[in-house]
Protein backbone atom coordinates (compact mmCIF):
# COMPACT_ATOMS: atom_id res chain seq x y z
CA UNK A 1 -55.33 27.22 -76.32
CA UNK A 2 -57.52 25.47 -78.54
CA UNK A 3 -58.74 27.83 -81.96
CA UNK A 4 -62.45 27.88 -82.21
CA UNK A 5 -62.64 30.40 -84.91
CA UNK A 6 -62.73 28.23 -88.07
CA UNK A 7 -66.51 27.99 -89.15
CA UNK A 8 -68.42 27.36 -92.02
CA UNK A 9 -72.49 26.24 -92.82
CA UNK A 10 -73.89 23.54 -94.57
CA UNK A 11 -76.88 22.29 -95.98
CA UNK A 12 -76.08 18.28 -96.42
CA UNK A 13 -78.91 16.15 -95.24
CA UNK A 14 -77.67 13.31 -93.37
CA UNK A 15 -74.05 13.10 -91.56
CA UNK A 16 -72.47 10.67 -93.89
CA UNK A 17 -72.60 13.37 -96.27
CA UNK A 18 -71.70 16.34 -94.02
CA UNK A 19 -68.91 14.79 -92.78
CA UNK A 20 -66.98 14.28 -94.99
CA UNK A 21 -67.69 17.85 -96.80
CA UNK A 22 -66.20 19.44 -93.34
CA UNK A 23 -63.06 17.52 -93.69
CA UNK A 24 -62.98 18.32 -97.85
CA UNK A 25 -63.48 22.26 -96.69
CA UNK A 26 -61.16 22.42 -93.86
CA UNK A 27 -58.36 20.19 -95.07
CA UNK A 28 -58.42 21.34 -98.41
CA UNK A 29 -54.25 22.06 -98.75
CA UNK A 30 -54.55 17.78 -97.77
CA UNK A 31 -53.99 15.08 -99.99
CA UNK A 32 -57.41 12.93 -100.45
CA UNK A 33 -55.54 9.57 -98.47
CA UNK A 34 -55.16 12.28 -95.57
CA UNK A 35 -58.80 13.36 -95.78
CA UNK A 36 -59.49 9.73 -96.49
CA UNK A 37 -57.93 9.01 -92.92
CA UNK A 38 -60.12 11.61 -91.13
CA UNK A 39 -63.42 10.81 -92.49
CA UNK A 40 -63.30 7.10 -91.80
CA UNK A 41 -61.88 7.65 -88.39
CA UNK A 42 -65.03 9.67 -87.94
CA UNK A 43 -68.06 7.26 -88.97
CA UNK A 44 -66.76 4.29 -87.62
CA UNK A 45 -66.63 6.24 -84.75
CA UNK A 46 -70.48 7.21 -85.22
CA UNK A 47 -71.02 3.21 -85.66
CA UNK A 48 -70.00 2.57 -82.24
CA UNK A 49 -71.77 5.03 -80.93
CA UNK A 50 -73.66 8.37 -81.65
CA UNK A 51 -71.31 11.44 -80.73
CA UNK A 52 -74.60 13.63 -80.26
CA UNK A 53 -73.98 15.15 -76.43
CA UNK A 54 -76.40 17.37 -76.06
CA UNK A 55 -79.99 18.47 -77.88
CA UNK A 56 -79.09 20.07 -81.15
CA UNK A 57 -75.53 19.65 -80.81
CA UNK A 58 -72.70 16.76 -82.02
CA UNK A 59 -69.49 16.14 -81.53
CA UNK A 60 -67.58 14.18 -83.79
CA UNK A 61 -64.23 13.25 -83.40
CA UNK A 62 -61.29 11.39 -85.27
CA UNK A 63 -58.26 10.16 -83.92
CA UNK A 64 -55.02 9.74 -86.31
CA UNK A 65 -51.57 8.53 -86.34
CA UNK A 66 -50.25 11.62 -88.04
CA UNK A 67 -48.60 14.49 -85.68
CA UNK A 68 -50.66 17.66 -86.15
CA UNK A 69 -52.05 19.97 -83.81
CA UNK A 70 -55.98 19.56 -82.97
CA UNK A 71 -58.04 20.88 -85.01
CA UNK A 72 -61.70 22.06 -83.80
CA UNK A 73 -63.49 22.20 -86.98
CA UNK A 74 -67.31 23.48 -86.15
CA UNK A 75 -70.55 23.51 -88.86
CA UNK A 76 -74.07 25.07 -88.54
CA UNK A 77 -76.69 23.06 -89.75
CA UNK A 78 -79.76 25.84 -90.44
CA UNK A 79 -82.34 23.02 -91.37
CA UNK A 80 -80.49 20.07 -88.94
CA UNK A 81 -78.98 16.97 -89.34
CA UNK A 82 -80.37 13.03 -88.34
CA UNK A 83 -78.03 12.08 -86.03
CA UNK A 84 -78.67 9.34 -84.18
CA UNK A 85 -80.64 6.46 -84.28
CA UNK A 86 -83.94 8.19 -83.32
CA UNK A 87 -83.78 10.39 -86.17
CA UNK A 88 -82.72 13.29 -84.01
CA UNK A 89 -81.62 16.77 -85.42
CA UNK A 90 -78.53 18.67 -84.76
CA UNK A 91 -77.64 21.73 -85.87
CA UNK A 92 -73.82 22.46 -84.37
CA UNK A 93 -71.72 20.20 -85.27
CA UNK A 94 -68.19 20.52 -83.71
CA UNK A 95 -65.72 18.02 -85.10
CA UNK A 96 -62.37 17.32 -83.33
CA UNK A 97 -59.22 15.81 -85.50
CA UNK A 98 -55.92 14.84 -83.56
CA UNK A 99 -53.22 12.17 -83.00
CA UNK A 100 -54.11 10.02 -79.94
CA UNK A 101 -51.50 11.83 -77.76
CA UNK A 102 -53.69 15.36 -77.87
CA UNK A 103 -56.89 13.21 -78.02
CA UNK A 104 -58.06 13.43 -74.04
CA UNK A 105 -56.79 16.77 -73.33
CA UNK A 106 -58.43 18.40 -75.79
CA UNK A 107 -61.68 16.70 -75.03
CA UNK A 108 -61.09 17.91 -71.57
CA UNK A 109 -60.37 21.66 -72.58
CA UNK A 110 -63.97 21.29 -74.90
CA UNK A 111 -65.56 19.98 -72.24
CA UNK A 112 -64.62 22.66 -70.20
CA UNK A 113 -65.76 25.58 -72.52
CA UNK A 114 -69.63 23.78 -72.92
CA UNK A 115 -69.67 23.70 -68.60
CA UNK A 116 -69.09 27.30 -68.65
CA UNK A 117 -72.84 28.77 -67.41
CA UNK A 118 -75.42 29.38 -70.39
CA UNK A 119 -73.56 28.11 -73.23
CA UNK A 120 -75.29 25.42 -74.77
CA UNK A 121 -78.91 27.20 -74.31
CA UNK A 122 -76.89 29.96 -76.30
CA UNK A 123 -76.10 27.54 -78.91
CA UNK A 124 -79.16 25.80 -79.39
CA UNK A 125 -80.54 29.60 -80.35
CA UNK A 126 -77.74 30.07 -82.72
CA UNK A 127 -78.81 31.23 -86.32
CA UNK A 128 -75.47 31.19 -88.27
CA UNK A 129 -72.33 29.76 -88.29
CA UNK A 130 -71.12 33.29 -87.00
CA UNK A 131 -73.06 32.99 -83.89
CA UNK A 132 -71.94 29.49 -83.06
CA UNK A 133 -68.17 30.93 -83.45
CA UNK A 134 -68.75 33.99 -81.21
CA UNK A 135 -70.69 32.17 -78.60
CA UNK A 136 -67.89 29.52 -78.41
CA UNK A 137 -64.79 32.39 -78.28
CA UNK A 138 -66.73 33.87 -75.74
CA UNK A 139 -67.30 31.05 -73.56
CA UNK A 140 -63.33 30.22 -74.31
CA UNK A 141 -62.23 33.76 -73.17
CA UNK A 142 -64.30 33.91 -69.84
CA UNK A 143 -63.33 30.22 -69.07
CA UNK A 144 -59.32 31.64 -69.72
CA UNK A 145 -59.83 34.73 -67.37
CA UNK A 146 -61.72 32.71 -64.66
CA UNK A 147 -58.52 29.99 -64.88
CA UNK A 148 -56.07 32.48 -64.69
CA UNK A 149 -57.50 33.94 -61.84
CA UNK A 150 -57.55 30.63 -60.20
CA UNK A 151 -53.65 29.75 -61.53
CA UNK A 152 -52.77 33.18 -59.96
CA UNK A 153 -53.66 32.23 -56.70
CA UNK A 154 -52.49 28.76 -56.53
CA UNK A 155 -49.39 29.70 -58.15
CA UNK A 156 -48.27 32.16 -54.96
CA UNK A 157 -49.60 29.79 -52.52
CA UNK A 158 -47.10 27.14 -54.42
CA UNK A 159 -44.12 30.03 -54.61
CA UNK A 160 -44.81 30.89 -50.76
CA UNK A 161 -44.36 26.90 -49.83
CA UNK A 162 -41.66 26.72 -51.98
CA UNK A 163 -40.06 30.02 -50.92
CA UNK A 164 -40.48 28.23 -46.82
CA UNK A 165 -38.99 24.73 -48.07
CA UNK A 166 -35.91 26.28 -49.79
CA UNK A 167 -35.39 28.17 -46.27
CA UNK A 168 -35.20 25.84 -44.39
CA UNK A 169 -33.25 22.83 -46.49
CA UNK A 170 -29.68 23.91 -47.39
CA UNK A 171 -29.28 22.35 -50.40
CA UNK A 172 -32.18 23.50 -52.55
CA UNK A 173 -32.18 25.14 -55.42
CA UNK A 174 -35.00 26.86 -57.54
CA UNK A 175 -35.38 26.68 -61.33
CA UNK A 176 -37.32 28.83 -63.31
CA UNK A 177 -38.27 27.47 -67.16
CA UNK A 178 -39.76 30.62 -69.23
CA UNK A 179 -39.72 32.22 -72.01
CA UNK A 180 -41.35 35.06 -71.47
CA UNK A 181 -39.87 38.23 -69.92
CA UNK A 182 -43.23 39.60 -68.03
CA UNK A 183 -44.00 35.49 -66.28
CA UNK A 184 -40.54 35.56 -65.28
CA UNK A 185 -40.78 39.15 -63.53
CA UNK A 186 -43.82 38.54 -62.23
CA UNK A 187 -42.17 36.29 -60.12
CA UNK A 188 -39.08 37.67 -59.79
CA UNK A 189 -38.84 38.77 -56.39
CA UNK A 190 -38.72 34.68 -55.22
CA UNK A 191 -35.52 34.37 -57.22
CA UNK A 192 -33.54 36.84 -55.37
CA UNK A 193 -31.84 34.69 -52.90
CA UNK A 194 -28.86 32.41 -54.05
CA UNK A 195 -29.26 29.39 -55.92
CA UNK A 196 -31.20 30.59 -58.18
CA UNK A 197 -31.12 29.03 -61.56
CA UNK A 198 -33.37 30.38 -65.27
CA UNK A 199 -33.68 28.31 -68.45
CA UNK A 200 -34.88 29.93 -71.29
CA UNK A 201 -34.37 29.36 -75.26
CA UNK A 202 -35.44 32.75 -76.69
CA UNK A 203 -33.34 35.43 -77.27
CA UNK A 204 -35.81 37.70 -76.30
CA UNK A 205 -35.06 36.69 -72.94
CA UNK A 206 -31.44 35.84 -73.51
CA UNK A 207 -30.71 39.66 -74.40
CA UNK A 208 -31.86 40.40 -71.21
CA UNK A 209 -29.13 39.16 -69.10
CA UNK A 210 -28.32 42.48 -67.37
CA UNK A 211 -31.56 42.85 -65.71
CA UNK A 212 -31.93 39.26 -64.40
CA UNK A 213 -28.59 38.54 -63.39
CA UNK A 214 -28.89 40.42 -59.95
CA UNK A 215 -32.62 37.70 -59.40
CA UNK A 216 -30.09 34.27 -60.99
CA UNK A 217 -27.07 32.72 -60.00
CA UNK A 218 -27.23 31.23 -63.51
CA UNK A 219 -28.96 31.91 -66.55
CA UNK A 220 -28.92 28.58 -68.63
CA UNK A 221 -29.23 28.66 -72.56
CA UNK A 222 -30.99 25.69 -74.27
CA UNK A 223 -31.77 25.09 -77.46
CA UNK A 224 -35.13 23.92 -78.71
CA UNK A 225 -38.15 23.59 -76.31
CA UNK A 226 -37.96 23.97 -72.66
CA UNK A 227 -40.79 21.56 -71.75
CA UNK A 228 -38.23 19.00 -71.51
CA UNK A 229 -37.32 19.78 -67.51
CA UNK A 230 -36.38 16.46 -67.01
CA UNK A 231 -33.25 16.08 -69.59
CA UNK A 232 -32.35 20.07 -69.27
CA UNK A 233 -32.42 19.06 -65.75
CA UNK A 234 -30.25 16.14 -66.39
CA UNK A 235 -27.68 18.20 -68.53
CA UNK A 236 -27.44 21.21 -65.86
CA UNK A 237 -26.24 17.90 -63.44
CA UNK A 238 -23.86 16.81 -66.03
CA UNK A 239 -22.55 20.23 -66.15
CA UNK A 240 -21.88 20.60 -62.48
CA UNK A 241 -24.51 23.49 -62.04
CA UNK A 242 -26.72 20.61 -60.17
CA UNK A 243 -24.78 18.52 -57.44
CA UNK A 244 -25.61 15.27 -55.59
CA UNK A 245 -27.91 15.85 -53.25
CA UNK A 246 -29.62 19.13 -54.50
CA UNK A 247 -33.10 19.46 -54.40
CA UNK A 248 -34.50 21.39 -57.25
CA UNK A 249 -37.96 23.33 -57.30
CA UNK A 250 -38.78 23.58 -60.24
CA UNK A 251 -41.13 26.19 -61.82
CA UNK A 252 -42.68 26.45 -65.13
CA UNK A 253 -46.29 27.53 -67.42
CA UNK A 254 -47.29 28.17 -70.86
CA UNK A 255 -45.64 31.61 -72.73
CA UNK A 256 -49.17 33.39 -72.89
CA UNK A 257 -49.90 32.79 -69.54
CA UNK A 258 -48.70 35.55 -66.90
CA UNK A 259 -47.47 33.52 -63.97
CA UNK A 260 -46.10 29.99 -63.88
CA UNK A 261 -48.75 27.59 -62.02
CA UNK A 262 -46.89 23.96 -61.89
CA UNK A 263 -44.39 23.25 -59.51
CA UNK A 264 -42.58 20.28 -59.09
CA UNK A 265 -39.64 18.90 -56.76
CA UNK A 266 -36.85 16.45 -58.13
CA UNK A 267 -33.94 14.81 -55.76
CA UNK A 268 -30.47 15.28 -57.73
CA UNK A 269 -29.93 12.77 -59.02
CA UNK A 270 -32.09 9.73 -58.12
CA UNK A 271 -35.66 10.95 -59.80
CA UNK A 272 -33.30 11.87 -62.99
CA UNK A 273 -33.00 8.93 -63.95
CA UNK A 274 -31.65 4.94 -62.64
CA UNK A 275 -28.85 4.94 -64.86
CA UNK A 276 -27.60 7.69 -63.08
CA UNK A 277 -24.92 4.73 -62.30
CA UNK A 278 -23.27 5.32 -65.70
CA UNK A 279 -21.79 8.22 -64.60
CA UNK A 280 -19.05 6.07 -62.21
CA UNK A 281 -18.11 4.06 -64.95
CA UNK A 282 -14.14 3.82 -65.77
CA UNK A 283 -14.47 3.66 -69.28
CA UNK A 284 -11.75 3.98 -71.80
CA UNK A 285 -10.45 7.21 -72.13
CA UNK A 286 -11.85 7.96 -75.59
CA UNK A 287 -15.51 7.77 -75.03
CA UNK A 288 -17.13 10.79 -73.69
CA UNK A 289 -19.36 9.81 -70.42
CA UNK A 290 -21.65 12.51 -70.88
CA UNK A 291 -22.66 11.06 -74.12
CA UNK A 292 -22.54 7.77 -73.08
CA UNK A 293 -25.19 8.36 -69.86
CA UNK A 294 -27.42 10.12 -72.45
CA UNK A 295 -27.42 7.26 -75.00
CA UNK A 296 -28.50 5.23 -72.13
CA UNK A 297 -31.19 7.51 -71.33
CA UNK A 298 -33.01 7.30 -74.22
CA UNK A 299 -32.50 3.52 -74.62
CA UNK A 300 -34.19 3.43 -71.33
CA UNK A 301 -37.21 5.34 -72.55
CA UNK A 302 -37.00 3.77 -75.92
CA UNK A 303 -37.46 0.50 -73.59
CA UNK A 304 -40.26 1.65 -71.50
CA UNK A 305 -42.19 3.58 -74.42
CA UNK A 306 -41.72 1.38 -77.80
CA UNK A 307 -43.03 3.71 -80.89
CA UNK A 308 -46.57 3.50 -82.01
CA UNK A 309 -47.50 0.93 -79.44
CA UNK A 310 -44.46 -1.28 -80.70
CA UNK A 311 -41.03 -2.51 -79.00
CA UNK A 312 -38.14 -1.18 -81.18
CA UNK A 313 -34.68 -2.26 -80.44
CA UNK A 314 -31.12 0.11 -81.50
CA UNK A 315 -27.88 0.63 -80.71
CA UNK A 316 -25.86 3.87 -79.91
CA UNK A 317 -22.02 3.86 -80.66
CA UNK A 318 -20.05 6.55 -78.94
CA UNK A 319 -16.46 7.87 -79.65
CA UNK A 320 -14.27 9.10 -82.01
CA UNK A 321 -16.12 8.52 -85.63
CA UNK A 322 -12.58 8.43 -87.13
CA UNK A 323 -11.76 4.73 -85.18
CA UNK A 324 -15.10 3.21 -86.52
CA UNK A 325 -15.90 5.01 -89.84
CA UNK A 326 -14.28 1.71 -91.89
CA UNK A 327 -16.83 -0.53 -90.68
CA UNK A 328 -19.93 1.73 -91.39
CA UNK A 329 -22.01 1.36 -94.11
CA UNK A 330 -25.63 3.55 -94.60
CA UNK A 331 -28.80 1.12 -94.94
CA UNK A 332 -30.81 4.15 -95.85
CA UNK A 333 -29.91 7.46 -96.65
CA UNK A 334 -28.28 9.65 -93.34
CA UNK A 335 -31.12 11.05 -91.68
CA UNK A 336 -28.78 13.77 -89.50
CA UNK A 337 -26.22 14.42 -92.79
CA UNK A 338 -26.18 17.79 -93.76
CA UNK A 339 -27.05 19.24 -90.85
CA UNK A 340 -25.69 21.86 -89.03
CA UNK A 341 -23.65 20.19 -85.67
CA UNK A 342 -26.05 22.24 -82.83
CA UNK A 343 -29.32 20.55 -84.98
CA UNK A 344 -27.84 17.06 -84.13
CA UNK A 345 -26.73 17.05 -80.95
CA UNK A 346 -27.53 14.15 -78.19
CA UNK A 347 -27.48 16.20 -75.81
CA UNK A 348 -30.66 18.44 -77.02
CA UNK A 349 -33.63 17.51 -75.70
CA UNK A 350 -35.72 18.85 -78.31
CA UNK A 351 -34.38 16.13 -80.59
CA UNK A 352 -35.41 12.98 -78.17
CA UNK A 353 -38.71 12.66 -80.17
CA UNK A 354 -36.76 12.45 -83.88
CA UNK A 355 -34.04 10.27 -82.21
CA UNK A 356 -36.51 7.60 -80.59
CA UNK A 357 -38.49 8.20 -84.33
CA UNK A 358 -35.99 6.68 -86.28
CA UNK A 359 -35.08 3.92 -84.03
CA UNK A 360 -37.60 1.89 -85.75
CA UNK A 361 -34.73 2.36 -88.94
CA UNK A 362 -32.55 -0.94 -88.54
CA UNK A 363 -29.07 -0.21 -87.86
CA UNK A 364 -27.03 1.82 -84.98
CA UNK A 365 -26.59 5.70 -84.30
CA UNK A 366 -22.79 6.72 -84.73
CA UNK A 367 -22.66 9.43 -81.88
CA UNK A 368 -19.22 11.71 -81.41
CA UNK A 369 -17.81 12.95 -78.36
CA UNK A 370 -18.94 16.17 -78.88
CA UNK A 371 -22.65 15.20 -78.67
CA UNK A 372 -23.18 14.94 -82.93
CA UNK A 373 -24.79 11.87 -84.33
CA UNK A 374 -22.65 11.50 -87.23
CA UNK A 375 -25.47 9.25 -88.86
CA UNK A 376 -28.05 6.82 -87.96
CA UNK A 377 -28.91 3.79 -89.81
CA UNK A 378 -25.61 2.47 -90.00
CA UNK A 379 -24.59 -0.87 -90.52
CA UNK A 380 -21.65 -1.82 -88.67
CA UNK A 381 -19.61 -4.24 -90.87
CA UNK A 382 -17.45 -6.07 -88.09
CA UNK A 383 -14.63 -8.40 -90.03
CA UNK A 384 -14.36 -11.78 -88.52
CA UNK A 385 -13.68 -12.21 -85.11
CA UNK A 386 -14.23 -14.69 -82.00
CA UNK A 387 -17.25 -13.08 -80.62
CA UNK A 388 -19.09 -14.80 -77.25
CA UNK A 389 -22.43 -13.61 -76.79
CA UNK A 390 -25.03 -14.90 -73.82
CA UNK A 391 -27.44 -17.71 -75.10
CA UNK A 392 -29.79 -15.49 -77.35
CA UNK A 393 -28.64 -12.73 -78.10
CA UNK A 394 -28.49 -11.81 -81.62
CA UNK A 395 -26.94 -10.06 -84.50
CA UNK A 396 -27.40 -6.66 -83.08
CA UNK A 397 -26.10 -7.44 -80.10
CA UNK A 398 -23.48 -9.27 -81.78
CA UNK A 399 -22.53 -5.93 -83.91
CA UNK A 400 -22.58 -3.95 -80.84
CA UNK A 401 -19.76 -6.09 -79.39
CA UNK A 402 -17.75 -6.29 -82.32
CA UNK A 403 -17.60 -3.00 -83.10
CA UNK A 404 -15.59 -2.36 -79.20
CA UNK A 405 -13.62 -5.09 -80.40
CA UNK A 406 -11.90 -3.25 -82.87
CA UNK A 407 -11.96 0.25 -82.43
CA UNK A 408 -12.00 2.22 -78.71
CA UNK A 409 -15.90 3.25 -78.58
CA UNK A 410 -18.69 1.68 -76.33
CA UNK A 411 -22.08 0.88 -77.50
CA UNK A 412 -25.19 0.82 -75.88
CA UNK A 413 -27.83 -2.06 -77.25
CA UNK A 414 -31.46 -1.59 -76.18
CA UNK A 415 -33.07 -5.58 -77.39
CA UNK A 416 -36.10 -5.54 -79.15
CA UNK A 417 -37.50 -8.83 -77.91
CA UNK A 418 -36.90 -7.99 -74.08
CA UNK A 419 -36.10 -4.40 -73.49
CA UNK A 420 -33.02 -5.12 -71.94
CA UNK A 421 -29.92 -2.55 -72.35
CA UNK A 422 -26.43 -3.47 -72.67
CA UNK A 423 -23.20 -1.50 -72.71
CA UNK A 424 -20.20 -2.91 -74.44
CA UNK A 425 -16.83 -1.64 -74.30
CA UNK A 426 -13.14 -3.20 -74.75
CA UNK A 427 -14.92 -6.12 -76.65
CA UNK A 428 -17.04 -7.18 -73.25
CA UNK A 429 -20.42 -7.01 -71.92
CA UNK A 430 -20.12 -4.11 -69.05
CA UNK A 431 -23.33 -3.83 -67.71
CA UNK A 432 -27.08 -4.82 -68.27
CA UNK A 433 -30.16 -2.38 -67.27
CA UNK A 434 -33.31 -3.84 -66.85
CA UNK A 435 -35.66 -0.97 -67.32
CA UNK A 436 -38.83 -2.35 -65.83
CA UNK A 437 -42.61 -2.94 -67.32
CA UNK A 438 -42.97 -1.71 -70.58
């Protein structure tokens, strides 16, 4: 939920100049090239067009690289502000910072709160920047009790349907992703048949293991978030708790919100993932295939994402780091060293977003059989050898192979110039994925 509460009033004449002192009040913990950022986001914004939406009112917004969490910033105006080309006057002012990944949604959500019945008249009649908070947290609150309502119902109409589809298919299996102790009893009572499965990360819930246990056939630890179905999903295959050929209803909602409300349905294990082929590979005995199909994974959505808008090419080495630690070198300083081994595992889904971050680093990942990247930005220094590579390939690809020439690992090479991914082992290309558009 969006905060609305952060408020202040200002006298500046024209928005050039009350721009930029909302971002020098809110942000003022920020360095000035962060503030910098904001406020020239924001009037080249107002070049293109005038953010005034309504009579009296604005609505700024600027749109950064950085990760932070929007921030609604809001301003009363008691003598108005020119806005737009007309000459105008507003006197709320509601400016919206984020990264372009929050951007819609939360335009959405504000959009939302200014449809609810009677607010903007209520605004337009506001005298402070206290009223313009409390008439906005109002509006929030009833929109939040009228969507709950509405969640509540869908949500048993979903559970019903999904109660009548596991009844009649044999191999389905329900899974419940919450952390909070009063959603998941609210919906208890659909768990109490077999096949039952509950991922949580908080201990809160964790603890609680003697009064669930009689509603779950399993009750699955994770660490990190649980908003990541689709890999916990992919690790409760891996572990055997999901077989071929289950189908998994899968039920989940925000922490504050009493019942879950989305539902969705996933076929064990084609809509995991297409590299769900990796998993009949006979590779050599000292490379863990667990690892391995998760290295391919996320070279697969490495492929079909890019970072910041651009392609990115790695490589993932997996084995025993004692058979390859002679031939690697650090290009930068070890991102993962120091860390404790469950903050660097593979395997935790909570760390995708860091992994795929530092792809853009040259150099490969070093990843053990036990799931810890052992570093990343390592430069594999392969001593000479007869190496045959495919008409264009490069050096990475060319380090990848090497590097199964001489110790008993395989490596996974996702190509910056195509998006291709190849798996090496026992010094020879093994297979090639082709993940599709990107």
């Amino acid at each position: 939920m969006i905060n609305l509460s952060r408020s202040m009033e200002s006298d500046c004449p024209s928005k050039e100049s009350l721009l930029p002192a909302m971002v020098h009040h809110f942000f003022s913990d920020k360095d000035d090239l962060f503030k910098d950022k904001i406020i020239s986001g924001c009037l080249a914004r107002e070049k293109e067009a005038s953010t005034m939406v309504d009579k009296g009112i604005a609505f700024p917004h600027s749109v950064i690289k950085e990760r932070i969490s929007p921030q609604i910033l809001c301003c009363y105006s008691p003598t108005g502000v020119p806005w737009n080309s007309t000459g105008e006057k507003v006197s709320i002012i509601i400016l919206l910072v984020c990264n372009e990944e929050d951007h819609l949604p939360t335009l959405s959500e504000l959009a939302g709160i200014f449809q609810m019945p009677g607010v903007t008249d209520k605004l337009g009649k506001a005298k402070s920047a206290e009223d313009m908070s409390e008439i906005l947290l109002r509006a929030q609150s009833q929109k939040e009790k009228n969507w709950s309502k509405e969640k509540e119902i869908i949500t048993n109409s979903l559970l019903r349907e999904a109660d009548r589809l596991r009844s009649n298919t044999e191999n389905t299996k329900m899974v419940l992703f919450s952390n909070s102790l009063i959603q998941i009893l609210s919906v208890v009572e659909q768990f109490s048949q077999k096949s039952s499965i509950l991922v949580s990360s908080k201990n809160r819930v964790l603890n609680r293991v003697d009064l669930l246990k009689k509603h779950f056939t399993v009750i699955h630890s994770v660490q990190g978030s649980i908003s990541y179905e689709k890999e916990i999903l992919k690790q409760l295959w891996t572990e055997k708790i999901l077989s071929d050929g289950d189908v998994v209803i899968s039920l989940s909602g925000f922490e504050f919100d009493m019942m879950p409300h989305s539902i969705s349905i996933t076929a064990i294990p084609r809509d995991l993932y297409d590299e769900s082929r990796v998993l009949k590979y006979k590779i050599p005995h000292n490379v863990n295939l667990e690892i391995l199909s998760r290295a391919v994974s996320l070279a697969s959505e490495l492929s079909r994402q890019g970072r910041e808008g651009k392609s990115v090419g790695t490589i993932f080495v997996v084995g025993e780091y004692e058979s390859v630690q002679d031939y690697c070198k650090q290009l930068i300083i070890n991102p993962f060293g120091g860390l404790e081994d469950y903050e660097r595992s593979i395997l935790d889904a909570g760390l995708s977003e860091t992994i795929k971050e530092f792809s853009k680093i040259d150099g490969a990942y070093i990843v053990e059989n036990s799931g810890k990247i052992r570093s990343g930005g390592t430069y594999l220094s392969i001593p000479p050898h007869q190496i045959r590579l495919q008409p264009g390939l490069g050096a990475r690809h060319a380090a990848a192979l090497g590097i199964t020439l001489v110790a008993p690992v395989a490596s996974v090479v996702l190509s910056e110039s195509t998006g291709h991914i190849r798996i090496f082992w026992d010094g020879m290309e093994q297979d090639l994925f082709v993940p599709g558009d990107r």
